[in-house]
C-alpha atoms as a PDB file:
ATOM      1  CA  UNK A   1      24.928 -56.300  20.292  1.00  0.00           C
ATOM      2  CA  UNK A   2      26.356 -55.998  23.787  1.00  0.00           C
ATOM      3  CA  UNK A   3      28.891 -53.000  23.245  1.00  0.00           C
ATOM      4  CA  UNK A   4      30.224 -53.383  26.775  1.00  0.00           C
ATOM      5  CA  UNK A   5      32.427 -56.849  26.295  1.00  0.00           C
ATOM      6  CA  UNK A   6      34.617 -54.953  24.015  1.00  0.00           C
ATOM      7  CA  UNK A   7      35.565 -52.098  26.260  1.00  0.00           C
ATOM      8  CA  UNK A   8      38.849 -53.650  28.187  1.00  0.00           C
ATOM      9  CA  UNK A   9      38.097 -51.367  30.749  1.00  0.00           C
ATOM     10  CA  UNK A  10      37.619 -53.686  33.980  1.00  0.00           C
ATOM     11  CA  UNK A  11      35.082 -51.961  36.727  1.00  0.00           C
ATOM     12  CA  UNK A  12      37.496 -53.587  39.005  1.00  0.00           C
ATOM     13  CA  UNK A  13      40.398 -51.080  38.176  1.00  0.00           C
ATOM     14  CA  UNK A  14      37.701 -48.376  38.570  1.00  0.00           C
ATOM     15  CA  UNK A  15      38.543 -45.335  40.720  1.00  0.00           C
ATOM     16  CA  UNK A  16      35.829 -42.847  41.750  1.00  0.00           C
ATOM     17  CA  UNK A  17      37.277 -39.197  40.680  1.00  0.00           C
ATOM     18  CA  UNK A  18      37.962 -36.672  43.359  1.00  0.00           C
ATOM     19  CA  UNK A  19      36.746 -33.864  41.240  1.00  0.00           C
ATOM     20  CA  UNK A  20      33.617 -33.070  39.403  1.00  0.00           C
ATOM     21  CA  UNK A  21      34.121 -34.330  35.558  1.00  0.00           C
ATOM     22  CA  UNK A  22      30.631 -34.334  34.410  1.00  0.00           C
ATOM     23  CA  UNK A  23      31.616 -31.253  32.549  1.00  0.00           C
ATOM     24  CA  UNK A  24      34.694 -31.707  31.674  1.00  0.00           C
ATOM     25  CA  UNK A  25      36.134 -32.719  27.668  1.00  0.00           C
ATOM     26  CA  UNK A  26      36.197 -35.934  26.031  1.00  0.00           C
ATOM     27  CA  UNK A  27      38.881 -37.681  24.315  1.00  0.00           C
ATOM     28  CA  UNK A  28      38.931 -40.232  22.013  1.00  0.00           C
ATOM     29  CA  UNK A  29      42.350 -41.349  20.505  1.00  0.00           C
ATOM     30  CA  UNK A  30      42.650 -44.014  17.911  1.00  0.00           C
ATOM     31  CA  UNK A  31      45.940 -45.879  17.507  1.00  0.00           C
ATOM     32  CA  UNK A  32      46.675 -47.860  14.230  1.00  0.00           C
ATOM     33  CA  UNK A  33      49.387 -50.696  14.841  1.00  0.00           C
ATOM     34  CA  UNK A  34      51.343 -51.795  11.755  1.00  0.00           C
ATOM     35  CA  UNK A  35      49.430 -55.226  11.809  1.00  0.00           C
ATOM     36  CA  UNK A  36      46.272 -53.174  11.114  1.00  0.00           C
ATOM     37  CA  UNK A  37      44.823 -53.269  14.920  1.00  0.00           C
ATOM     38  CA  UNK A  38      42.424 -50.737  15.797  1.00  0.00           C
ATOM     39  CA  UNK A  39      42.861 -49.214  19.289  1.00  0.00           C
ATOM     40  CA  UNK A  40      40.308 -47.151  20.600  1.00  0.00           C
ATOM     41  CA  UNK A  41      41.075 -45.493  23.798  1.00  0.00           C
ATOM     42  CA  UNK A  42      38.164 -42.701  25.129  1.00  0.00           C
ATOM     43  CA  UNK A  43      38.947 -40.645  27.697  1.00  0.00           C
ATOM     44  CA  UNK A  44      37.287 -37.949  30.270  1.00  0.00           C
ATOM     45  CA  UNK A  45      39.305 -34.502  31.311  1.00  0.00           C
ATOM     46  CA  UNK A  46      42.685 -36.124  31.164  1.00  0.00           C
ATOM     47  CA  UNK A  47      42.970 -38.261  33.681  1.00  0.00           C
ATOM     48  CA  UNK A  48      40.291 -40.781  33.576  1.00  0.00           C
ATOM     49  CA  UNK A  49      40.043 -43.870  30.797  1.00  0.00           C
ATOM     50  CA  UNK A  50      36.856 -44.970  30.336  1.00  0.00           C
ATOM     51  CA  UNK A  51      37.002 -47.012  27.180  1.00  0.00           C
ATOM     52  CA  UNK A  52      39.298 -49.175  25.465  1.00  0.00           C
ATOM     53  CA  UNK A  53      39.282 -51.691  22.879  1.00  0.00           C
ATOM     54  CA  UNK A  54      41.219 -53.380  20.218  1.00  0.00           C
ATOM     55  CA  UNK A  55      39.274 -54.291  16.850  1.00  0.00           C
ATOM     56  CA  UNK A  56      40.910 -54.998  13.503  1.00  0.00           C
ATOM     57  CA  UNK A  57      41.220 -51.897  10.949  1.00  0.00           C
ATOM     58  CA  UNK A  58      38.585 -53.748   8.148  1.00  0.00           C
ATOM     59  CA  UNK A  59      36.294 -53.650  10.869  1.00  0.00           C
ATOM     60  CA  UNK A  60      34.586 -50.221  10.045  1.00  0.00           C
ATOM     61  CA  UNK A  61      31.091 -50.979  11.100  1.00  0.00           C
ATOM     62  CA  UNK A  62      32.354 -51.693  14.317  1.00  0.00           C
ATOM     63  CA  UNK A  63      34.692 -48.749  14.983  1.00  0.00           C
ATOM     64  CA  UNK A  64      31.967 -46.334  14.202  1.00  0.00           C
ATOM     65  CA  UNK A  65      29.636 -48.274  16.815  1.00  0.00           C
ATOM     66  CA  UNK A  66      32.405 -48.037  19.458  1.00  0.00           C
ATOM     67  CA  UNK A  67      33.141 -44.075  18.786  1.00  0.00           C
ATOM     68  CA  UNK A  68      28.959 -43.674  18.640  1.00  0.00           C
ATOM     69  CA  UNK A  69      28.303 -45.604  22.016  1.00  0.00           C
ATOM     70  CA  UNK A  70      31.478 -43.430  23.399  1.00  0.00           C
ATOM     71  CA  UNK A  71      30.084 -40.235  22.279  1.00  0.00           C
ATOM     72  CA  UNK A  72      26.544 -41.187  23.926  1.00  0.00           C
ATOM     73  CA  UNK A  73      27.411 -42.481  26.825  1.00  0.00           C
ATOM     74  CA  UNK A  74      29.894 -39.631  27.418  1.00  0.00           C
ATOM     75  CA  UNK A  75      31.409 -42.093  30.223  1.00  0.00           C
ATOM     76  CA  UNK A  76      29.011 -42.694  33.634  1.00  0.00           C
ATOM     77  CA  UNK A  77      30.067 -46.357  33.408  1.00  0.00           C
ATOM     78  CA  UNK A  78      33.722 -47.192  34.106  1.00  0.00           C
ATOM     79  CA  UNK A  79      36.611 -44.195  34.996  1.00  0.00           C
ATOM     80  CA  UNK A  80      39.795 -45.352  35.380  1.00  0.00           C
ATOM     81  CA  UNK A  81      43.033 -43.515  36.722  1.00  0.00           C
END
């Protein structure tokens, strides 16, 4: 499965951080809308979003892959200010 296509998080928005983050915290926030939308929003210090994606609640197996591959990943790919 190609994780990536989910993340709304456009490398054309991308900034480059002016500020070393490689040890900073990580953030993950998860929104649940009324309709049952799953927003998943991971974050590093701050100031930077690095993931984002909208999934349906029921969709358990692949919330957990999305929070996993976050978690991993711990956000080289795509920071966003």
């Amino acid at each position: 499965m190609d994780i990536e296509k989910y993340n709304l998080v456009h490398p054309n928005h991308c900034k480059k951080p002016n500020y070393q983050i490689d040890d900073k915290e990580i953030y993950v926030d998860i929104y649940v809308s009324p309709n049952k939308e799953v927003c998943i929003i991971g974050s590093l210090d701050n100031n930077y979003i690095c993931w984002a994606s909208i999934t349906i609640l029921g969709d358990f197996e692949l919330i957990v892959t999305f929070i996993g591959y976050i978690l991993k990943l711990w956000f080289p790919l795509y920071i966003v200010h």
